[in-house]
N, C-alpha and C. Protein backbone atom coordinates (compact mmCIF):
# COMPACT_ATOMS: atom_id res chain seq x y z
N UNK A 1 -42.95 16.11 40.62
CA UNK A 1 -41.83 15.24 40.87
C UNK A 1 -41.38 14.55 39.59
N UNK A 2 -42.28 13.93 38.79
CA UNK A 2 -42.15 13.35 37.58
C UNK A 2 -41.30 14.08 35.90
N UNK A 3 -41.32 15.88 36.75
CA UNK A 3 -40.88 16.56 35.85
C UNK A 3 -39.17 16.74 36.33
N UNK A 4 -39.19 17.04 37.16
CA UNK A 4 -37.63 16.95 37.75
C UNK A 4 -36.68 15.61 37.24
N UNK A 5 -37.62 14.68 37.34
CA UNK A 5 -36.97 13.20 37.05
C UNK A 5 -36.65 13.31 35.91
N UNK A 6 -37.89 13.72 34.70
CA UNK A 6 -37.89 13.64 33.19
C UNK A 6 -36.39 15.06 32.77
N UNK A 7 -36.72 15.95 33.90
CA UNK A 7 -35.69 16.55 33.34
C UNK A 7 -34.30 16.32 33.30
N UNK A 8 -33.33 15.36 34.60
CA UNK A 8 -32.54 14.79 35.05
C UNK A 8 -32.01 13.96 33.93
N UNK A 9 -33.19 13.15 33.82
CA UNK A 9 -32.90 12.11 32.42
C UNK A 9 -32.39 12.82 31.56
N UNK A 10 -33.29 13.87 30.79
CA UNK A 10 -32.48 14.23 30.09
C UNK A 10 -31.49 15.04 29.56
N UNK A 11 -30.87 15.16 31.11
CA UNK A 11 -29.70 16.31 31.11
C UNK A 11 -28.55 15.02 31.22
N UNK A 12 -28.60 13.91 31.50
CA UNK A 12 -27.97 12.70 31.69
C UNK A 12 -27.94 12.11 30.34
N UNK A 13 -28.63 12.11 29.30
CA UNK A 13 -28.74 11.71 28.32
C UNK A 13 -27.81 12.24 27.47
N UNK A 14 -27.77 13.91 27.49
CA UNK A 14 -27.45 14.89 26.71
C UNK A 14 -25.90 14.92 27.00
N UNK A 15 -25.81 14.25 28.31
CA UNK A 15 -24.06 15.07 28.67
C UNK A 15 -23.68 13.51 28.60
N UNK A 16 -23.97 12.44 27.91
CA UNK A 16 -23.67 11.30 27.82
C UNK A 16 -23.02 11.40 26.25
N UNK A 17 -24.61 12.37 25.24
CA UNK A 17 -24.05 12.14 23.64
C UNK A 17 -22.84 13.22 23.69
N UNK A 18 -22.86 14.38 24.30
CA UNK A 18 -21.33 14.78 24.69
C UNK A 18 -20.23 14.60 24.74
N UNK A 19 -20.09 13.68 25.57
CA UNK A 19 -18.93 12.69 26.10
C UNK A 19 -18.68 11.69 24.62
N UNK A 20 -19.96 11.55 24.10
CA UNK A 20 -19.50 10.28 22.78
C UNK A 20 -18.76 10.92 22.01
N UNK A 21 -19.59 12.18 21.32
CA UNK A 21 -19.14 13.10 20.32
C UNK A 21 -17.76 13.57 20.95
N UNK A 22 -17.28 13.99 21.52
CA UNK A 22 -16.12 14.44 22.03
C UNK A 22 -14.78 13.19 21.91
N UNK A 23 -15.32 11.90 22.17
CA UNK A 23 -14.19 10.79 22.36
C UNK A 23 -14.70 10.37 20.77
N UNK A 24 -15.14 10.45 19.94
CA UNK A 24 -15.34 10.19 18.65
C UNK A 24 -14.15 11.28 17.67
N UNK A 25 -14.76 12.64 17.83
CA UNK A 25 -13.81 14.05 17.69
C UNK A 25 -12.08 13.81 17.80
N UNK A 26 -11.88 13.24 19.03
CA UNK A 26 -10.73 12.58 19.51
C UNK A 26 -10.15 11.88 18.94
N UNK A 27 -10.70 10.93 18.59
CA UNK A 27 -10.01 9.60 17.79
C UNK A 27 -9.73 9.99 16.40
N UNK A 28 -11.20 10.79 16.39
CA UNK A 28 -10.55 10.92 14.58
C UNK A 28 -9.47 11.53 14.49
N UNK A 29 -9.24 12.60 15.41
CA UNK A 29 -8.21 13.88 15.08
C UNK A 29 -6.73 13.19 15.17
N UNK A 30 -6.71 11.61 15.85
CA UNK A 30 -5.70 11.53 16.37
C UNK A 30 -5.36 10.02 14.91
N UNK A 31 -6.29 10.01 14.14
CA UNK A 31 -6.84 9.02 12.99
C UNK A 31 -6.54 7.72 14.12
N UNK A 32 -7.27 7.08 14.57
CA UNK A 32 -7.76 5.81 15.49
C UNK A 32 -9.50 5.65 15.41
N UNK A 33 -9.37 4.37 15.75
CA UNK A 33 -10.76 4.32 16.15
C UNK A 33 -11.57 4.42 17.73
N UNK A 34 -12.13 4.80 17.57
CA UNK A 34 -12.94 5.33 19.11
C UNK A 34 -13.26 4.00 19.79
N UNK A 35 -13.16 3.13 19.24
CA UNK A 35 -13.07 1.63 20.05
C UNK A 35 -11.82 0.74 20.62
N UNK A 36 -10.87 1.86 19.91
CA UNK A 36 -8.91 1.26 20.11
C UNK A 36 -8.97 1.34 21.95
N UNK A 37 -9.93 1.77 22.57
CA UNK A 37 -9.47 1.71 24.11
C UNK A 37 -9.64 0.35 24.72
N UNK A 38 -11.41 0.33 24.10
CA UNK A 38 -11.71 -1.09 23.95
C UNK A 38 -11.02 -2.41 23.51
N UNK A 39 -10.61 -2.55 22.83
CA UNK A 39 -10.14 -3.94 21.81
C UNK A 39 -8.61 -3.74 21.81
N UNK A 40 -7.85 -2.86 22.43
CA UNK A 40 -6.24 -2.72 21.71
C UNK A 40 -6.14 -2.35 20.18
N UNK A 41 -5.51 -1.81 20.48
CA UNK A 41 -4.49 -1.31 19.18
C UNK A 41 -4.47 -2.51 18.27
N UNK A 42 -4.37 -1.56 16.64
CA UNK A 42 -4.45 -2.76 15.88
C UNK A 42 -2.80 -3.40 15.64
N UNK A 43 -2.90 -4.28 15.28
CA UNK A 43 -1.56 -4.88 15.17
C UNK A 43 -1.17 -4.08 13.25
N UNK A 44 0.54 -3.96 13.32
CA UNK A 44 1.04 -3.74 12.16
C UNK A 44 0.47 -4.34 10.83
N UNK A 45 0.34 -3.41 9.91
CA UNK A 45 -0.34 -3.89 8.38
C UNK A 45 1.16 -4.56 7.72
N UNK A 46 1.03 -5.94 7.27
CA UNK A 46 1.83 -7.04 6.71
C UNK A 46 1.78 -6.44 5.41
N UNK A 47 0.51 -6.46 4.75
CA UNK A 47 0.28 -6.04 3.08
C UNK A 47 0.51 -4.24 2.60
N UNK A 48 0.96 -4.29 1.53
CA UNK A 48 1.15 -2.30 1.25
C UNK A 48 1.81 -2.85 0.11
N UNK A 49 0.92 -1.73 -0.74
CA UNK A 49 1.37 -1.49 -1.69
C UNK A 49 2.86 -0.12 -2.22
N UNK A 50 3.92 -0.76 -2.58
CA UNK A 50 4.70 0.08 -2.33
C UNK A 50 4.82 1.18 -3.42
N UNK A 51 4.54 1.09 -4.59
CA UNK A 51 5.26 1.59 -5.90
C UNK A 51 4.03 1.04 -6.73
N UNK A 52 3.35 1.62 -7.91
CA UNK A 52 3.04 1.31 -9.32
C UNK A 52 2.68 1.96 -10.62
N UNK A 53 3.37 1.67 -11.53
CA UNK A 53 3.34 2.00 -12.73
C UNK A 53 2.75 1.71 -13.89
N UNK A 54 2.60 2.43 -14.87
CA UNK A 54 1.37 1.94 -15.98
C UNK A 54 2.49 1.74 -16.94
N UNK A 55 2.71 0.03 -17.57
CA UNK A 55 3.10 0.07 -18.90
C UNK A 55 2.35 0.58 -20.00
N UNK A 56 1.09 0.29 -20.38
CA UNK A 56 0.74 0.85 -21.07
C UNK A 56 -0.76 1.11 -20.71
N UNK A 57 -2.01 1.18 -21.73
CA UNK A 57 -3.22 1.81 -21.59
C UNK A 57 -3.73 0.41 -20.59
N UNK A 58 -3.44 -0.68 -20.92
CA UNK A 58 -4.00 -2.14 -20.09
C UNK A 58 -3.30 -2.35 -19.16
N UNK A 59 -1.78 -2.31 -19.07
CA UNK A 59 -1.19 -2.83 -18.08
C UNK A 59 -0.39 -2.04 -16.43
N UNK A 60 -0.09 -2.74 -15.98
CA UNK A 60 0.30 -1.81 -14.49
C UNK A 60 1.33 -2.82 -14.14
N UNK A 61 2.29 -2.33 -13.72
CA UNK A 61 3.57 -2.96 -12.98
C UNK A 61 3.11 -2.40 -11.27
N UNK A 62 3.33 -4.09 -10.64
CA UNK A 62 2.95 -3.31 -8.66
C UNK A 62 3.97 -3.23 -8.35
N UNK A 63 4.88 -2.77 -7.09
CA UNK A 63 5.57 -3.64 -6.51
C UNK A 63 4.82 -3.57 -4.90
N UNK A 64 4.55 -5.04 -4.69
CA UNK A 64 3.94 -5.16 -3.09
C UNK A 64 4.80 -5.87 -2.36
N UNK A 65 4.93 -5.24 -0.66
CA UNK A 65 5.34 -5.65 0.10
C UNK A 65 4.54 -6.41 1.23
N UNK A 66 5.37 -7.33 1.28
CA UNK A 66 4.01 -8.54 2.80
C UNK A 66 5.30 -9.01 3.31
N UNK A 67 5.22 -8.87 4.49
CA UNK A 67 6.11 -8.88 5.72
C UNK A 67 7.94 -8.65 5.36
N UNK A 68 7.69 -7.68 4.60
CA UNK A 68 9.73 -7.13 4.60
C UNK A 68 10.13 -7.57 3.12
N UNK A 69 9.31 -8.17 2.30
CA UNK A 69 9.76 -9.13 0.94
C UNK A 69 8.62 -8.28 0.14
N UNK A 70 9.32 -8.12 -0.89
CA UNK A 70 8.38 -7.31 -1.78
C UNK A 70 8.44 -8.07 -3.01
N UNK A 71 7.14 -7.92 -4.22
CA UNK A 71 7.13 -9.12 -5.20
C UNK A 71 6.95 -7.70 -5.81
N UNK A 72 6.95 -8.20 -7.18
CA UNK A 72 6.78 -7.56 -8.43
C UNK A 72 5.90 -8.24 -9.40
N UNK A 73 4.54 -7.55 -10.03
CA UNK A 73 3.14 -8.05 -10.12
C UNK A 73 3.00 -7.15 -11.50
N UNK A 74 2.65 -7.99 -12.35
CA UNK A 74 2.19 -7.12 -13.74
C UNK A 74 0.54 -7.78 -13.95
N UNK A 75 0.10 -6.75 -13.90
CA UNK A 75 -1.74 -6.87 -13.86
C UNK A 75 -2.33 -6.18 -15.24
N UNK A 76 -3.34 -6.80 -15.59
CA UNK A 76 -4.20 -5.97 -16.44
C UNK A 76 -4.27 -6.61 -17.73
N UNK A 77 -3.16 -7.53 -18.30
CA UNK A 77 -3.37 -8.06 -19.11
C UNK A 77 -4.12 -9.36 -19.50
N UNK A 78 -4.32 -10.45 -20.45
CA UNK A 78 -5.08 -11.08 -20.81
C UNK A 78 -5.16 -12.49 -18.87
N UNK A 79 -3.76 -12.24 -18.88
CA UNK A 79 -3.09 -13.07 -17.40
C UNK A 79 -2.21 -12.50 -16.47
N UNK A 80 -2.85 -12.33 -15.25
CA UNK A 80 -1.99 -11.60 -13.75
C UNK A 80 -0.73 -12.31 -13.82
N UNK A 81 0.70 -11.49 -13.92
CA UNK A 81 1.82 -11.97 -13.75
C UNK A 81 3.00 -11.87 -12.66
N UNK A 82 3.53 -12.76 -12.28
CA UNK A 82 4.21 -12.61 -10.84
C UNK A 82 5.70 -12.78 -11.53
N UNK A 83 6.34 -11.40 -11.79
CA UNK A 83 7.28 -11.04 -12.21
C UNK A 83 8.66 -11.85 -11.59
N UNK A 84 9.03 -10.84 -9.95
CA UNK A 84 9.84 -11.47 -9.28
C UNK A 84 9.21 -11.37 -8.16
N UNK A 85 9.95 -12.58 -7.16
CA UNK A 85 9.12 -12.41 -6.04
C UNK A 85 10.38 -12.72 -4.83
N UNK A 86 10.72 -12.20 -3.65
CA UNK A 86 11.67 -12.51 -3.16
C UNK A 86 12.57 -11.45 -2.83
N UNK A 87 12.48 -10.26 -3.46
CA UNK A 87 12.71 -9.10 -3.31
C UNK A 87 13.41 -8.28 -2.41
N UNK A 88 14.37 -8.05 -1.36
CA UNK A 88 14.71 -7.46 -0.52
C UNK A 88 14.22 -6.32 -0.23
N UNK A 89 14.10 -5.84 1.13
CA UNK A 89 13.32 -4.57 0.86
C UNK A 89 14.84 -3.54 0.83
N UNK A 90 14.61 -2.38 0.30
CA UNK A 90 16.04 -1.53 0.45
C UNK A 90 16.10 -0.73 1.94
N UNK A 91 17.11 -0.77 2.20
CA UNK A 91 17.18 0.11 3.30
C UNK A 91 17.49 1.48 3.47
N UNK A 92 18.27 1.81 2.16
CA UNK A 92 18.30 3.58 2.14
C UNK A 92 17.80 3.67 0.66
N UNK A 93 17.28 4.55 0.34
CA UNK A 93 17.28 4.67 -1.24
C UNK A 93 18.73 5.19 -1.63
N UNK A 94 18.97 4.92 -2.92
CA UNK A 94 19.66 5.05 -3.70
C UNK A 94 19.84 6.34 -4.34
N UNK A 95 20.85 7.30 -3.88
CA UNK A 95 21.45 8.79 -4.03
C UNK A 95 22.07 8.66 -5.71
N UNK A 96 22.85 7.63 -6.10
CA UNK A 96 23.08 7.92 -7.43
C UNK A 96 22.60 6.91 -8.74
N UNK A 97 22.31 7.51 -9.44
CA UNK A 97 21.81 6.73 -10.77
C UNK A 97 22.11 5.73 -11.15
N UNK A 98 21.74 4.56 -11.43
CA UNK A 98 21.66 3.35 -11.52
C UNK A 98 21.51 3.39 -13.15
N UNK A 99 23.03 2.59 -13.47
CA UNK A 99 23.39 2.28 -15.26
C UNK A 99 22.12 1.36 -15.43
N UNK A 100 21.54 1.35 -16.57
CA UNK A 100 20.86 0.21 -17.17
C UNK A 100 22.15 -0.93 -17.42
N UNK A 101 21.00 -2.12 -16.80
CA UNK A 101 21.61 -3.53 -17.54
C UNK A 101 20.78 -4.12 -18.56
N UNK A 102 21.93 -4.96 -19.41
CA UNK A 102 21.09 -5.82 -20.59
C UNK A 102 20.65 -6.28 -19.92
N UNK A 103 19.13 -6.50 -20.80
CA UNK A 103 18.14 -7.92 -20.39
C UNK A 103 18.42 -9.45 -21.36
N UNK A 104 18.74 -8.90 -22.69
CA UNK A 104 18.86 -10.15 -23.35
C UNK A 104 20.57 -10.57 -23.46
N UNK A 105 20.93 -11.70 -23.68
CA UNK A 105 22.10 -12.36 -23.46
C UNK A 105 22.80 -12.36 -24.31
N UNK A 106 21.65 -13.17 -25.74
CA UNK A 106 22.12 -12.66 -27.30
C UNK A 106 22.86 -11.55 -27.57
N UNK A 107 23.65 -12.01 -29.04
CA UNK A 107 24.18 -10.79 -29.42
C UNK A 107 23.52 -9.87 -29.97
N UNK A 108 23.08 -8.47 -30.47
CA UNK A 108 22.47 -8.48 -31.30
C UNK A 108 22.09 -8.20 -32.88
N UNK A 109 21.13 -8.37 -33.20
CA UNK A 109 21.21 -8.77 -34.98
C UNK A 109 21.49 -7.38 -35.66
N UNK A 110 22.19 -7.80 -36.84
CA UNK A 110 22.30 -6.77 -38.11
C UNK A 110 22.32 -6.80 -38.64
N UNK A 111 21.65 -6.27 -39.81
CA UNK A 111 20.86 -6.53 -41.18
C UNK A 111 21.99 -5.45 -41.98
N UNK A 112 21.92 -6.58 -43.22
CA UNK A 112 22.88 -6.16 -44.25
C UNK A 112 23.75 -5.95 -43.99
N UNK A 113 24.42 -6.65 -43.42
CA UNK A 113 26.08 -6.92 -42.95
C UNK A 113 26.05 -8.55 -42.88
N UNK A 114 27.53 -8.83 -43.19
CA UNK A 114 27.67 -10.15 -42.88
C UNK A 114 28.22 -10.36 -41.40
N UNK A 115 27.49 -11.69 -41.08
CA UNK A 115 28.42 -11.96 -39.66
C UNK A 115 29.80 -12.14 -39.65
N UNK A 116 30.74 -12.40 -38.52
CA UNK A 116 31.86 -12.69 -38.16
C UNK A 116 32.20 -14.34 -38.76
N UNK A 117 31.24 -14.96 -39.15
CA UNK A 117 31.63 -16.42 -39.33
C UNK A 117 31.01 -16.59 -41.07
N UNK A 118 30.51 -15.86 -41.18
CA UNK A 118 29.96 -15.85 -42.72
C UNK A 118 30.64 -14.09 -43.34
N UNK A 119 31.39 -14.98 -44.61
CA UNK A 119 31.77 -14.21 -45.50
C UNK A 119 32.08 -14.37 -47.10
């Protein structure tokens, strides 16, 4: 009698790790976690990194987005820098090429020439 029982058990045991491995198999294939039935669904990721670039051998330009506003982050150097922050996110990308704008306001300098006010 004791063998029937022992065997029961562990045909109950076996078609139990079954059932795990199978709803484990599942989740991954579907990339979730095998506990999302349990606990709900996770809520939307706020933080993502959208874009980044290497200025040079030390430095990296980010651009991160947290909830629809994206900042612009220069890392790596002697001090973490928070470029711009406030950012709109875009809604279509941009089909045609975008002119460069000046950054500096100044005019700029020229050597061995005289200026407009000196002569």
């Amino acid at each position: 009698m004791w063998d029937i029982l022992t065997y029961l058990v562990l045909i109950i045991l076996i078609a139990g790790a079954l059932i795990a491995a199978a709803l484990v198999a599942r989740s991954a294939m579907q990339g979730s976690s095998p506990l999302d039935g349990f606990f709900g669904p996770k809520p939307d990721r706020r933080l993502d990194v959208v874009e980044h670039a290497s200025v040079d051998s030390r430095r990296r330009l980010i651009l991160v987005r947290r909830d629809n506003v994206e900042h612009l982050i220069m890392t790596g150097g002697p001090v973490d820098v928070v470029i711009e922050t406030g950012i709109a996110q875009r809604s279509t990308p941009r089909s045609e090429p975008v002119e460069p704008q000046a950054v500096f306001t100044r005019p700029a300098r020229t050597f061995g020439q005289a200026s407009s006010g000196e002569k």
